[in-house]
Protein backbone atom coordinates (compact mmCIF):
# COMPACT_ATOMS: atom_id res chain seq x y z
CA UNK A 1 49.46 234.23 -79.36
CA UNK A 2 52.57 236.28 -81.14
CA UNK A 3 52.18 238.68 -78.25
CA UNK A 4 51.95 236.34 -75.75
CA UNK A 5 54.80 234.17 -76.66
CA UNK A 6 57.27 237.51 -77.31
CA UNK A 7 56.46 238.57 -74.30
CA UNK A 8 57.09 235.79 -72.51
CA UNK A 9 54.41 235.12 -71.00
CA UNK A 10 53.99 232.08 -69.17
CA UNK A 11 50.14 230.36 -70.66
CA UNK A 12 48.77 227.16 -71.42
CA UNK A 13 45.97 226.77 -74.40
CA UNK A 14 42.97 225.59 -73.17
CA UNK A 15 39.52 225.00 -74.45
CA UNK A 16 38.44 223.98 -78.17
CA UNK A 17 41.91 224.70 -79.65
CA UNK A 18 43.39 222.14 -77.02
CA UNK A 19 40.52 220.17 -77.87
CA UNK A 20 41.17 220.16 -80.96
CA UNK A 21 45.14 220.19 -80.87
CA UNK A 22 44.59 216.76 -79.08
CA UNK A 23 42.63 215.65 -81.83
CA UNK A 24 39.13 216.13 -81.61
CA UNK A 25 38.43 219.56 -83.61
CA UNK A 26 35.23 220.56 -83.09
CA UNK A 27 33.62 224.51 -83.88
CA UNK A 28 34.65 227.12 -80.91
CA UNK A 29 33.86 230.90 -80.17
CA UNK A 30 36.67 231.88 -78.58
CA UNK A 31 40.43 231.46 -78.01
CA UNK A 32 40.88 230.29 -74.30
CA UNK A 33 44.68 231.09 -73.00
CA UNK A 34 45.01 230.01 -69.44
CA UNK A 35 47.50 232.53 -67.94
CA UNK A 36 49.48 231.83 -64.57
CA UNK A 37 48.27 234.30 -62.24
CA UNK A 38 51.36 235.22 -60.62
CA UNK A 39 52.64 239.42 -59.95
CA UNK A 40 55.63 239.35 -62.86
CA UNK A 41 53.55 237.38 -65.46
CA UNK A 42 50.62 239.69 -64.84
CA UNK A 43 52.62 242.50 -65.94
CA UNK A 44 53.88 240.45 -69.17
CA UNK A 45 50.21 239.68 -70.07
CA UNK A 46 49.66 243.62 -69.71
CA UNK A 47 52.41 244.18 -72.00
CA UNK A 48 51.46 241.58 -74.37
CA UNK A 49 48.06 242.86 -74.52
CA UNK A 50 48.98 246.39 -75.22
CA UNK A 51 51.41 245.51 -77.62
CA UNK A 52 48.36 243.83 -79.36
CA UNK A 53 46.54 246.80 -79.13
CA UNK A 54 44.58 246.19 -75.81
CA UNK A 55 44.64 248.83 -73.39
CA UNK A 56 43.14 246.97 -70.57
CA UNK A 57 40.88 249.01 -67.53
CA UNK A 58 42.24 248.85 -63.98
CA UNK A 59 39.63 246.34 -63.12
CA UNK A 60 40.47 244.47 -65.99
CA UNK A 61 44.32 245.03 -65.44
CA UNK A 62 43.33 243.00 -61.42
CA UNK A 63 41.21 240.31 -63.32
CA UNK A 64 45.00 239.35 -64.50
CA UNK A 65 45.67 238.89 -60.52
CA UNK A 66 42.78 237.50 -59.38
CA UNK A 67 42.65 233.78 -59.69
CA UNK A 68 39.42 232.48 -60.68
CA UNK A 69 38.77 235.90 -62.80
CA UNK A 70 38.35 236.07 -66.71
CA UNK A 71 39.36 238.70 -68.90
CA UNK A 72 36.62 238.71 -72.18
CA UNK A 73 38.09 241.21 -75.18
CA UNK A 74 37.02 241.02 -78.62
CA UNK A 75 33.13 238.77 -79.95
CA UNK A 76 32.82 235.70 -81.08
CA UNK A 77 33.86 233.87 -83.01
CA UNK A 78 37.37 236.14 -82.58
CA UNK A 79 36.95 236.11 -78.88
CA UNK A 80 40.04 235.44 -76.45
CA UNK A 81 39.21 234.80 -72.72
CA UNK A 82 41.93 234.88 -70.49
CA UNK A 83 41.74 232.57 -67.81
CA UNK A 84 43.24 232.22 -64.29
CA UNK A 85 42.20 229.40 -62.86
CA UNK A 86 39.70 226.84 -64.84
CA UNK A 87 37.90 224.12 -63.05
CA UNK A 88 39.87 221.30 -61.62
CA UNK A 89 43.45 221.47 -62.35
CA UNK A 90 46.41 224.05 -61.08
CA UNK A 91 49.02 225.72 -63.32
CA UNK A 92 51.84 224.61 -62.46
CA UNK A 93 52.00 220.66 -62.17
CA UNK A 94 49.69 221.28 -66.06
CA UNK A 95 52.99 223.54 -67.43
CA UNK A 96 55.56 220.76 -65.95
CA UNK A 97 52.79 218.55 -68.39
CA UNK A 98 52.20 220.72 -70.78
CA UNK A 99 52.59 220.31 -74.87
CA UNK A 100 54.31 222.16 -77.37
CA UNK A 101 51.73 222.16 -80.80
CA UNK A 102 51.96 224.57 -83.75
CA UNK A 103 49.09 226.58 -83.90
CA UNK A 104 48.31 228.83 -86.48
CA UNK A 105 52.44 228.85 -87.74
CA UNK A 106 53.18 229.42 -84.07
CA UNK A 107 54.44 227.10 -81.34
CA UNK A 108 52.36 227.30 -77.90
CA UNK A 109 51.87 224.70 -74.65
CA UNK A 110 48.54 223.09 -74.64
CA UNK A 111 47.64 221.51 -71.38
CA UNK A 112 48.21 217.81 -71.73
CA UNK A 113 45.33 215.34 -72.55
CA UNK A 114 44.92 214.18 -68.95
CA UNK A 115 44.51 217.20 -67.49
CA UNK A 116 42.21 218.70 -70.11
CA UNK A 117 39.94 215.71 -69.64
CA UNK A 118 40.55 216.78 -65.86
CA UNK A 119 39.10 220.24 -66.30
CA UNK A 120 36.79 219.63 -68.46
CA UNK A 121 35.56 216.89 -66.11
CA UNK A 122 35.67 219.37 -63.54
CA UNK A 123 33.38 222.24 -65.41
CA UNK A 124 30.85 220.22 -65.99
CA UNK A 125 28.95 221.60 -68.97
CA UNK A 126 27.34 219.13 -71.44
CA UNK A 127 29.34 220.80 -73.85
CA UNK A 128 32.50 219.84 -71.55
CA UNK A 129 30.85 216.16 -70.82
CA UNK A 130 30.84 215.62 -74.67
CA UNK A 131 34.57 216.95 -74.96
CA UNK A 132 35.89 214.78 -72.41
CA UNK A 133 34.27 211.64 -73.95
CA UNK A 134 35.60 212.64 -76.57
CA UNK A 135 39.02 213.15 -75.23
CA UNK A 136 39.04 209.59 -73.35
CA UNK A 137 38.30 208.15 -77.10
CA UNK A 138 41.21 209.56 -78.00
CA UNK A 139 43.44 208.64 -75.02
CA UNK A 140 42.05 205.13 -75.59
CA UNK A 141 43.21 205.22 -78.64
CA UNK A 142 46.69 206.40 -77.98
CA UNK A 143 47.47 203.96 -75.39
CA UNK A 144 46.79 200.64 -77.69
CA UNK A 145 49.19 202.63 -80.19
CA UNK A 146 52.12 203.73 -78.07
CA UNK A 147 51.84 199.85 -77.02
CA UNK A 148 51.64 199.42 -80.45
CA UNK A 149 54.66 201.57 -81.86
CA UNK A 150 52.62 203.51 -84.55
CA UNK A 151 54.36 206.11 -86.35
CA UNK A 152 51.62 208.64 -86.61
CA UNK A 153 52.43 209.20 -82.67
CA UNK A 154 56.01 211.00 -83.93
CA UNK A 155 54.26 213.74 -85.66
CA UNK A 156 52.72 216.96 -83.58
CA UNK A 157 49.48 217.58 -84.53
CA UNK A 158 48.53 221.07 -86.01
CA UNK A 159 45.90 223.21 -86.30
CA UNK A 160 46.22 225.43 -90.18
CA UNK A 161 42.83 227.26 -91.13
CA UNK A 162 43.03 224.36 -94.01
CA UNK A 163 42.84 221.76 -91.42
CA UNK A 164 39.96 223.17 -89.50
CA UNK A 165 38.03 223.53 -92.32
CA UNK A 166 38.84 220.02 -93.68
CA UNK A 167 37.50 218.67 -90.54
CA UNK A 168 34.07 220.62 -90.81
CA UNK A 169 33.51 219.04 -93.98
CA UNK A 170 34.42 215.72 -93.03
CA UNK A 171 32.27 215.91 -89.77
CA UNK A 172 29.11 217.35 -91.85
CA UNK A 173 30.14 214.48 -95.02
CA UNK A 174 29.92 212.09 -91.85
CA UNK A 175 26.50 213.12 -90.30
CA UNK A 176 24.69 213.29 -93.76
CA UNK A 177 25.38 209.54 -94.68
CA UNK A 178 24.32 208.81 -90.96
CA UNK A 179 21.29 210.22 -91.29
CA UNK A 180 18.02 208.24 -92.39
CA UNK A 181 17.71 210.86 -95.41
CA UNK A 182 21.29 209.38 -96.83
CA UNK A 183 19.75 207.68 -100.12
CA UNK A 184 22.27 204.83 -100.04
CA UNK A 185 20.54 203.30 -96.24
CA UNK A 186 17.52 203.36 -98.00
CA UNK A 187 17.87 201.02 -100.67
């Protein structure tokens, strides 16, 4: 992200880190920046990712070109994929949208909410189908608040490796007293 940023490269974060960055963290693989295709930001992405350490192929180097294309590096659960064009929405109109969140001490656009729910409407995976529910919860939620006025709304959300944790232990707390082993529902 450091690379990408001092290079200026024009991205948006996608996947579980805007999932979560919109408020629904949930456990992800991989690091998913979605990277406008065009010929100059191409080359910025190449420098980025050599600067980084990346000396990309020729085919990958093309991949950068190519909409549609992804460019893997690295295993999970330290994977990035470098997307060019996900499922469902186009770059620019999601930039002019786009969100500024701190992630990891470092201050990148996330596609908005409507738009993520838009792509991940669009791909289609049950993982996806569960994020956008998810997502619509959330934008629920947010529109009886802004109509509201509550304060929470003024802060940007965050992601810290405290916070993702945090939430892990909170989801697993919530699923254990859910569950028909919890002693207290059987009394």
């Amino acid at each position: 992200m450091k690379s990408l940023t001092a290079h200026e490269v024009s991205f948006l974060v996608l996947g579980g880190y805007a999932v979560a960055l919109h408020g629904y963290p949930r456990a992800t693989a991989d690091f998913d920046p979605w990277v406008d295709s065009s010929a100059i930001n191409a080359d910025r992405v190449l420098a980025a990712l050599r600067d980084f350490g990346f000396t990309p192929t020729e085919e990958a180097a093309q991949a950068l070109w190519t909409p549609g294309k992804v460019l893997r590096m690295g295993h999970p659960p330290t994977r990035t994929e470098l997307l060019t064009a996900p499922a469902g929405v186009e770059f620019g109109p999601c930039r002019a949208r786009a969100v500024t969140r701190d992630l990891f001490g470092v201050p990148v656009p996330v596609i908005g909410l409507d738009d993520l729910i838009a792509n991940k409407c669009a791909a289609g995976s049950p993982k996806d189908l569960i994020d956008a529910a998810e997502l619509e919860r959330i934008r629920s939620r947010l529109g009886r608040s802004i109509r509201r006025g509550h304060r929470f709304l003024r802060r940007p959300c965050s992601i810290s490796l405290e916070s993702t944790a945090l939430a892990g232990r909170r989801r697993a707390s919530r699923a254990f007293k859910g569950s028909r082993g919890d002693p207290a529902r059987s009394r």
